[in-house]
Protein backbone atom coordinates (compact mmCIF):
# COMPACT_ATOMS: atom_id res chain seq x y z
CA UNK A 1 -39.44 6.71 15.60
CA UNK A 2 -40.61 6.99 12.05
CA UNK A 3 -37.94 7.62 9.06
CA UNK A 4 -38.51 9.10 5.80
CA UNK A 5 -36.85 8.52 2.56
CA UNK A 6 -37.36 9.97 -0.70
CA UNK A 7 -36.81 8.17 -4.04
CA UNK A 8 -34.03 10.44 -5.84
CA UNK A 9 -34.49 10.08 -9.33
CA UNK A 10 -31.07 7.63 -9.97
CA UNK A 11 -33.10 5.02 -8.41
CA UNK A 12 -36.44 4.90 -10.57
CA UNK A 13 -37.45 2.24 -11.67
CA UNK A 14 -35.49 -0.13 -8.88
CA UNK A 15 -36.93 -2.66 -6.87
CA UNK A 16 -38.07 -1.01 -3.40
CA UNK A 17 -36.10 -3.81 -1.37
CA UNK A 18 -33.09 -3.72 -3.34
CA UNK A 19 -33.44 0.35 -2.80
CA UNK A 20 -33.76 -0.27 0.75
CA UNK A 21 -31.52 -2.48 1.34
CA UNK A 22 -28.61 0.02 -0.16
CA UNK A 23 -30.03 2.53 2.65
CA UNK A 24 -30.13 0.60 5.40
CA UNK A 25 -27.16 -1.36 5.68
CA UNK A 26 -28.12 -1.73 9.04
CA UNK A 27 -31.09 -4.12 8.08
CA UNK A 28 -31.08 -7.65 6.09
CA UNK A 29 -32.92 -7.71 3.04
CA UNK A 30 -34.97 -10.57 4.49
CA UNK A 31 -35.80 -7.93 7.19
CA UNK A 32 -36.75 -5.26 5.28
CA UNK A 33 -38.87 -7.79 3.28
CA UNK A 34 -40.81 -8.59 6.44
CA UNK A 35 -41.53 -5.20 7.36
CA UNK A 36 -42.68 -3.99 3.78
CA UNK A 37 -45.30 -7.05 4.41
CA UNK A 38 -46.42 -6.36 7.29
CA UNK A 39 -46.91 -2.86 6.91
CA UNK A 40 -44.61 -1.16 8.63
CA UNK A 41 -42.69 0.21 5.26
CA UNK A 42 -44.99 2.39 3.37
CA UNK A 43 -44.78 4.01 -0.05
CA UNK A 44 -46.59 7.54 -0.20
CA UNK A 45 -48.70 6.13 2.63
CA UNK A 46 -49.97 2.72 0.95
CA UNK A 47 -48.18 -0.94 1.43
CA UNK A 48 -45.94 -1.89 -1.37
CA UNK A 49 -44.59 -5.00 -2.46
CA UNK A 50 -40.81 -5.81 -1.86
CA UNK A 51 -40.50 -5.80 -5.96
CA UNK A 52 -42.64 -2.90 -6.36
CA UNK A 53 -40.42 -0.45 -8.64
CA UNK A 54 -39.53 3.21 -7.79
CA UNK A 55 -40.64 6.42 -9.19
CA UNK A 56 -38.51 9.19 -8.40
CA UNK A 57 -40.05 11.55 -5.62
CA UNK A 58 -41.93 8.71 -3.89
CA UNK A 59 -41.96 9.86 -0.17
CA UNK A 60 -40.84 5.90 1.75
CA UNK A 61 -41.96 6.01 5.46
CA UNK A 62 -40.39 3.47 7.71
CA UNK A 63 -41.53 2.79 11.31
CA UNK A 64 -39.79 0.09 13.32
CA UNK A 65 -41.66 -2.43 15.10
CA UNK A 66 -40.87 -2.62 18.95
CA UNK A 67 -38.23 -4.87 19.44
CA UNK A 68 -38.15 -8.68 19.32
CA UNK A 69 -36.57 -9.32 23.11
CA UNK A 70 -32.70 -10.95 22.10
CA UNK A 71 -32.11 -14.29 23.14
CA UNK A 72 -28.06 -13.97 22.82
CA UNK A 73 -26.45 -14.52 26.38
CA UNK A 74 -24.27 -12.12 27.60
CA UNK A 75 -20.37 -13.37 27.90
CA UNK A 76 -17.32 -12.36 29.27
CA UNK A 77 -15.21 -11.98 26.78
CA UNK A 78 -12.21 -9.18 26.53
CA UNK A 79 -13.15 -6.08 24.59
CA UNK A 80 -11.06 -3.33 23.70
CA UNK A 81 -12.85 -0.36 24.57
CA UNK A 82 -11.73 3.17 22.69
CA UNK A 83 -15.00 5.45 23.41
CA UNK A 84 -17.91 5.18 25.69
CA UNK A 85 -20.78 7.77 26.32
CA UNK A 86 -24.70 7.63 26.78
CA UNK A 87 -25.07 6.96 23.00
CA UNK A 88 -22.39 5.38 21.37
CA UNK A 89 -19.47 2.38 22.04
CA UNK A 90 -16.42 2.60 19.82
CA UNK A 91 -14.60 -0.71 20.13
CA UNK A 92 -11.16 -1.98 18.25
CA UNK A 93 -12.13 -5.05 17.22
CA UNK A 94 -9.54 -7.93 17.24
CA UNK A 95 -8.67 -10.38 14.30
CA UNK A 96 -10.53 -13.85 14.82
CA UNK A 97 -13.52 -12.38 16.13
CA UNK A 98 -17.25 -12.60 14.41
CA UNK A 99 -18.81 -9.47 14.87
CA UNK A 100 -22.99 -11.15 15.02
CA UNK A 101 -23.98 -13.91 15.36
CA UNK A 102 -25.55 -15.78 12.50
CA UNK A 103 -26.19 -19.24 10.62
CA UNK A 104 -24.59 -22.08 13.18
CA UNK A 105 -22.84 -19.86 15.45
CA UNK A 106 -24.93 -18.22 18.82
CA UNK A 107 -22.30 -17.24 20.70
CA UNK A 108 -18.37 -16.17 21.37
CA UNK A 109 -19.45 -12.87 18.89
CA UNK A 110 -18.50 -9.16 19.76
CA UNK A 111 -22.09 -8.82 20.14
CA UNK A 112 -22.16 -10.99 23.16
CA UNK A 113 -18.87 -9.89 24.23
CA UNK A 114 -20.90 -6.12 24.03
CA UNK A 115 -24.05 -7.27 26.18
CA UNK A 116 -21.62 -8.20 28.66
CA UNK A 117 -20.08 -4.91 28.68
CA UNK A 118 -23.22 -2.39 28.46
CA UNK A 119 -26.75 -4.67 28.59
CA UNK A 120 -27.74 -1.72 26.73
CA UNK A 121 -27.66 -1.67 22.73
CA UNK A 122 -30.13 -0.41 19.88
CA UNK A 123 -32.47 -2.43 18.44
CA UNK A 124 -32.69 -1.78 15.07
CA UNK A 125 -30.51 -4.75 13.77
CA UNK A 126 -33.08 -6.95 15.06
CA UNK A 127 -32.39 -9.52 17.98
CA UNK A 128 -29.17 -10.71 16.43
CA UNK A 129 -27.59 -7.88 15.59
CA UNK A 130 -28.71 -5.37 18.83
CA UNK A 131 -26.11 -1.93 18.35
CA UNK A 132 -24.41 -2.99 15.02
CA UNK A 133 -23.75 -0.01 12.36
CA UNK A 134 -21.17 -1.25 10.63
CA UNK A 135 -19.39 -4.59 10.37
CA UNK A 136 -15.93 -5.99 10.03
CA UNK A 137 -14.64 -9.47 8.73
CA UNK A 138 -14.20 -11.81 11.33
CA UNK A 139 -10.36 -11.83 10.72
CA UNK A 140 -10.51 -7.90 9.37
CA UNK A 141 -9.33 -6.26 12.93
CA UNK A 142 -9.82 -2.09 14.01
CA UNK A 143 -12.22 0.42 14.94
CA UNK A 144 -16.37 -0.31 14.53
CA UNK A 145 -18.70 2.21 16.30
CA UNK A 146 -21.89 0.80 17.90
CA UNK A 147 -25.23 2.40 18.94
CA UNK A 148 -26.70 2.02 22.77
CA UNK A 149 -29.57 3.47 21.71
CA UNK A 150 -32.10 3.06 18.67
CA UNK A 151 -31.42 7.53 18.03
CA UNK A 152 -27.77 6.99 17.66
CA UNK A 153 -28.04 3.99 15.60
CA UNK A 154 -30.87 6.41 12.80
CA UNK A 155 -28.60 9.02 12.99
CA UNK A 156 -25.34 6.69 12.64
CA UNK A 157 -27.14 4.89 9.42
CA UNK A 158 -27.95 8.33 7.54
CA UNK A 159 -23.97 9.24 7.84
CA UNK A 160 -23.27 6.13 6.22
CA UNK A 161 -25.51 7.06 3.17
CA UNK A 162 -24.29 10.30 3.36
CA UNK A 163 -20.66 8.97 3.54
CA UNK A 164 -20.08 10.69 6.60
CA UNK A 165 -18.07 8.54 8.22
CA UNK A 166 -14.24 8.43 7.35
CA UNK A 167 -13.12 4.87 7.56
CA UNK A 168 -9.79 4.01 6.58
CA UNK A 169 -7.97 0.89 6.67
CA UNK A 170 -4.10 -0.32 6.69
CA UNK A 171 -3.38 -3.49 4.07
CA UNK A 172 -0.29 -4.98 3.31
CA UNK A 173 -1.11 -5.77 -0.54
CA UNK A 174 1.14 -8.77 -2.61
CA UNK A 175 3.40 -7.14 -5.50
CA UNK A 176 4.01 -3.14 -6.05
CA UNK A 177 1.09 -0.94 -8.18
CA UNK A 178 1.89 1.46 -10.34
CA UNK A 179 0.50 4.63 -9.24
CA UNK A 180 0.92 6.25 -5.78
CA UNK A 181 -2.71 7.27 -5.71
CA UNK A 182 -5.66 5.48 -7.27
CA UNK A 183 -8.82 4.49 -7.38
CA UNK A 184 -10.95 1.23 -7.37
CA UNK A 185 -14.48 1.93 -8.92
CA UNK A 186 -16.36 -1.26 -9.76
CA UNK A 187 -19.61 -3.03 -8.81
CA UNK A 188 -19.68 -5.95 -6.35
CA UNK A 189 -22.34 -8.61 -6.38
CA UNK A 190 -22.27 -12.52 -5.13
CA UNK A 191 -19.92 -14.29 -7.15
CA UNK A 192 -22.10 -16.37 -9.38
CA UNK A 193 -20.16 -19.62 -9.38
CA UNK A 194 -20.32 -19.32 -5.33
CA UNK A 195 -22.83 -17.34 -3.47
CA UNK A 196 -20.36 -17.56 -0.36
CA UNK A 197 -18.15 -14.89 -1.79
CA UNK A 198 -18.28 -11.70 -3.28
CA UNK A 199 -16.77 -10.41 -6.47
CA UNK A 200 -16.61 -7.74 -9.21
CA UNK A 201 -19.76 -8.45 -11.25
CA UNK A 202 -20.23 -6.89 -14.59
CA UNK A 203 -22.35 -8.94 -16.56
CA UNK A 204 -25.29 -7.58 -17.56
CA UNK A 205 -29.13 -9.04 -15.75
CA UNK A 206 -26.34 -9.51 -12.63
CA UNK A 207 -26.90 -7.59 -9.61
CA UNK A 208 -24.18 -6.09 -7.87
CA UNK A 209 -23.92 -2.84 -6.26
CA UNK A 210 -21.77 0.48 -7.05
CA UNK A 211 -18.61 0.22 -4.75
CA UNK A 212 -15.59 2.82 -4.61
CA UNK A 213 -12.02 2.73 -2.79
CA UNK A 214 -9.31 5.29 -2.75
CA UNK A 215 -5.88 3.23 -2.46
CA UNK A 216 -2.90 5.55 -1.42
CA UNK A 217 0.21 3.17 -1.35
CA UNK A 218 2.51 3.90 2.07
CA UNK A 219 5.58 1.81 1.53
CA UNK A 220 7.10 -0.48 -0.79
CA UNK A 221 9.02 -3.46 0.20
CA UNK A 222 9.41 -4.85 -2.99
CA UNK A 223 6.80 -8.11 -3.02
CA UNK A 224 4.52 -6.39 -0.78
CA UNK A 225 3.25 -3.23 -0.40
CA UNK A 226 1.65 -0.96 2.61
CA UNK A 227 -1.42 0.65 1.59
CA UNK A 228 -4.07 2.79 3.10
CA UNK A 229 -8.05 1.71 1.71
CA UNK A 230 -10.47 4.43 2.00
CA UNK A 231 -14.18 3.48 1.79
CA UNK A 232 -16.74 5.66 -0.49
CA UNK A 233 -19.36 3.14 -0.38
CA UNK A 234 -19.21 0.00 2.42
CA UNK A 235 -19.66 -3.38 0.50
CA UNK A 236 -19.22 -6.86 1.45
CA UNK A 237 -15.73 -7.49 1.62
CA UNK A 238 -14.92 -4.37 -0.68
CA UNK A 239 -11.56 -3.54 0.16
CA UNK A 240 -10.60 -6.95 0.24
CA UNK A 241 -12.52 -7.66 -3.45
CA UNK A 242 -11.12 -4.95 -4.90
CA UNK A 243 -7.40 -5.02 -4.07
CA UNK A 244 -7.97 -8.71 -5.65
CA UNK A 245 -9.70 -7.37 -8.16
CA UNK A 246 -7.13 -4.72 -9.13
CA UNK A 247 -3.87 -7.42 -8.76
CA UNK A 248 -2.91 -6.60 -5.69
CA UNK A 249 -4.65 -9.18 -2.93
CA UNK A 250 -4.41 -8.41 0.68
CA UNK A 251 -1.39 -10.64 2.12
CA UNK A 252 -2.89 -13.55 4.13
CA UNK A 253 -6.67 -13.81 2.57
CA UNK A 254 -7.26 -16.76 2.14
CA UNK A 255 -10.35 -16.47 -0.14
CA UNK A 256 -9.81 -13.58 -2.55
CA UNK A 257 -5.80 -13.41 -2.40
CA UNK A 258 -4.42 -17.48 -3.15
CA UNK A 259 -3.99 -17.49 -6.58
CA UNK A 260 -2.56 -14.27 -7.49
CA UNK A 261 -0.12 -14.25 -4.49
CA UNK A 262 1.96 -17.30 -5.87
CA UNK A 263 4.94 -15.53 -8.00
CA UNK A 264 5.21 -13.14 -5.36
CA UNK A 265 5.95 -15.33 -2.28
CA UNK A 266 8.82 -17.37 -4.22
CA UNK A 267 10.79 -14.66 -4.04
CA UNK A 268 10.34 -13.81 -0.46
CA UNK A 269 12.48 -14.88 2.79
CA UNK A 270 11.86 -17.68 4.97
CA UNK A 271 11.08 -15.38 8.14
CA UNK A 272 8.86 -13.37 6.00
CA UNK A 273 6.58 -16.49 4.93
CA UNK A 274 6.60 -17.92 8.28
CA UNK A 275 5.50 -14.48 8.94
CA UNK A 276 2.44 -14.47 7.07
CA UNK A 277 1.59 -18.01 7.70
CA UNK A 278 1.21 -16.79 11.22
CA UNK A 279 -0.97 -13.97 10.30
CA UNK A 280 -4.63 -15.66 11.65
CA UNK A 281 -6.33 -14.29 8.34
CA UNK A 282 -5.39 -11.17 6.26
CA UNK A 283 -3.74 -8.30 6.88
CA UNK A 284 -6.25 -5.82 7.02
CA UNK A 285 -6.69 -3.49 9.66
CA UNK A 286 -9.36 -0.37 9.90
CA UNK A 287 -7.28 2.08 11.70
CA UNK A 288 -9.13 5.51 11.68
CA UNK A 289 -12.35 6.17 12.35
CA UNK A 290 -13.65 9.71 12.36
CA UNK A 291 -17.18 11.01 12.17
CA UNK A 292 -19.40 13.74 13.94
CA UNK A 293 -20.98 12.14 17.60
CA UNK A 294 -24.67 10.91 16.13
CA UNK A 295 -26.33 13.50 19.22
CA UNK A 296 -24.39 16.50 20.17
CA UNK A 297 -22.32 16.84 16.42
CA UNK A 298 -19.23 16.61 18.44
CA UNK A 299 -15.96 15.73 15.73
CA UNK A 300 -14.62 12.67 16.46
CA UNK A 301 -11.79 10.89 15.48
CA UNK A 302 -10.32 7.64 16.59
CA UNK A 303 -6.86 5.38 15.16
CA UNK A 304 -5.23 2.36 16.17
CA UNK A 305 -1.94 0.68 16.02
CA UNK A 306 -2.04 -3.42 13.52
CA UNK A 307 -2.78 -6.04 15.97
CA UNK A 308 0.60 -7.74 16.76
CA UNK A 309 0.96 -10.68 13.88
CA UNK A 310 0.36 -7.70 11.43
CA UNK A 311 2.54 -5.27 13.27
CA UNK A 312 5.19 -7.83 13.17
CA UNK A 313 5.51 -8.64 9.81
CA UNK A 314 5.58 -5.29 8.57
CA UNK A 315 8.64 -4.58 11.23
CA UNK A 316 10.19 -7.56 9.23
CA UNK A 317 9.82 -6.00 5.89
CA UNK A 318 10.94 -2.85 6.92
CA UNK A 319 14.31 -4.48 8.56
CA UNK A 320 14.31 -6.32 5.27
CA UNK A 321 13.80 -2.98 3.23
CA UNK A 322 16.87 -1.37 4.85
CA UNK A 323 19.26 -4.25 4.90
CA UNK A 324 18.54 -4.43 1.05
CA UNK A 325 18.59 -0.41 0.55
């Protein structure tokens, strides 16, 4: 099934894997790299170079190679199952669990947990990544949808462009911001000092991408704060770079939250820091999901309840919140 894409004029004069790489979230840049090379990415109906640069109305014609057969063994592990039709699976994903496998790990993933459950899952993310749309950190819990087949996972990709898909997370945040309502609107790159991680990158010659949240703040228990994240765009770690970003980590991450969490958590309770020491990574949760059914336009819309570390915690601080009140 052949795609077409059509250079808007914002992106002339960009790079046509760094372009494509921004549509297809779907596909690694390595990926897409292979496929302008061997052809199967065309510009205006001629092979392109991954650097070749843009010119707005260039028609981009993308035709998927048949699949490379996986090699990832199914296994047994427990999946929490919200949705399941012909087309699409709609999982909640627990905390502690990798989503794909990748560099030194090959199995224990949701992915294998998912050929388990179905044997059946698009192709397009290549043989490690059958059925994903959308990933979540490996200690970021909640809702992911995943394609069965390679028409759900097209049509799942162009809502993401087209932002779509509603996607909203729960945080508890350190310290207490200012406004009710805001919003988080800055680029995110690799962190130049360490590739590993993400950050806000603003230097100029950097690259980093445009990423914006909407932060509504919940409740307010005094060090800590419930918010709810909204995704425009879907980063690397964007909700969790930004809240850092802004002053307000997410309580428990242990690489973008350390440093600016340490006034804060002197002033809490014991039971609230053994609290979050028990949390198995941050406290970040994507509770709603809700988007129109990639074949028959159906609305859907899914939520679901903190996993229990996160759920108890917050039951603290609102015990805490009254007692004080």
């Amino acid at each position: 099934m052949a795609r077409e894409l059509i250079v808007p004029e914002d992106a002339a004069g960009e790079r046509l894997d760094v372009f494509l790489s921004g549509r297809l979230p779907d596909i690694s840049r390595s990926q897409i790299q292979r496929l302008l090379r061997s052809g199967h990415i065309l510009v205006d109906g001629e092979t392109r170079s991954p650097a070749h640069h843009l010119k707005s109305g260039e028609q981009i014609s993308i035709e998927m190679p048949p699949p490379e057969p996986t090699t990832l063994a199914p296994e047994q592990i427990p999946l929490d199952i919200v949705h399941e039709d012909d087309y699409i699976i709609v999982v909640n994903k627990p905390p502690g669990l990798v989503v794909h496998p990748g560099a030194g790990r090959k199995s224990g993933t949701l992915v294998n947990a998912l050929l388990a459950h179905s044997g059946r899952l698009s192709s397009i993310g290549g043989p490690s990544r059958p059925g994903i749309v959308h990933r979540l950190d490996k200690d970021t819990s909640g809702l992911m949808v995943v394609a069965k087949d390679d028409d759900a996972h097209f049509a799942l990709t162009r809502m993401v462009e087209a932002r779509q898909i509603e996607r909203n997370y729960l945080a508890l945040i350190w310290g207490q911001p200012r406004q009710s309502r805001f919003a988080i609107e800055a680029p995110i790159g690799r962190k130049p000092s360490d590739r590993k991680q993400m950050a806000v990158v603003t230097t100029p010659g950097k690259t980093a991408r445009h990423a914006h949240t909407e932060i509504e703040v919940l409740e307010r228990f005094g060090e800590i704060s419930l918010i709810q994240a909204t995704l425009a765009t879907g980063r690397t770690h964007q909700v969790r770079v930004h809240l850092s970003y802004a002053g307000h980590p997410v309580v428990g991450d242990p690489t973008y939250g350390r440093r600016l969490a340490r006034s804060e958590a002197r002033l809490l309770d014991a039971e609230s820091l053994e609290l979050i020491d028990a949390l198995p990574g941050q406290a970040l949760h994507a509770h709603r999901l809700a988007f129109k059914h990639p074949i028959n336009e159906k609305p859907l819309e899914f939520t679901s309840e903190p996993p229990e570390r996160f759920a108890r915690l917050l039951h603290h601080l609102r015990l805490r919140a009254r007692r004080s009140g």
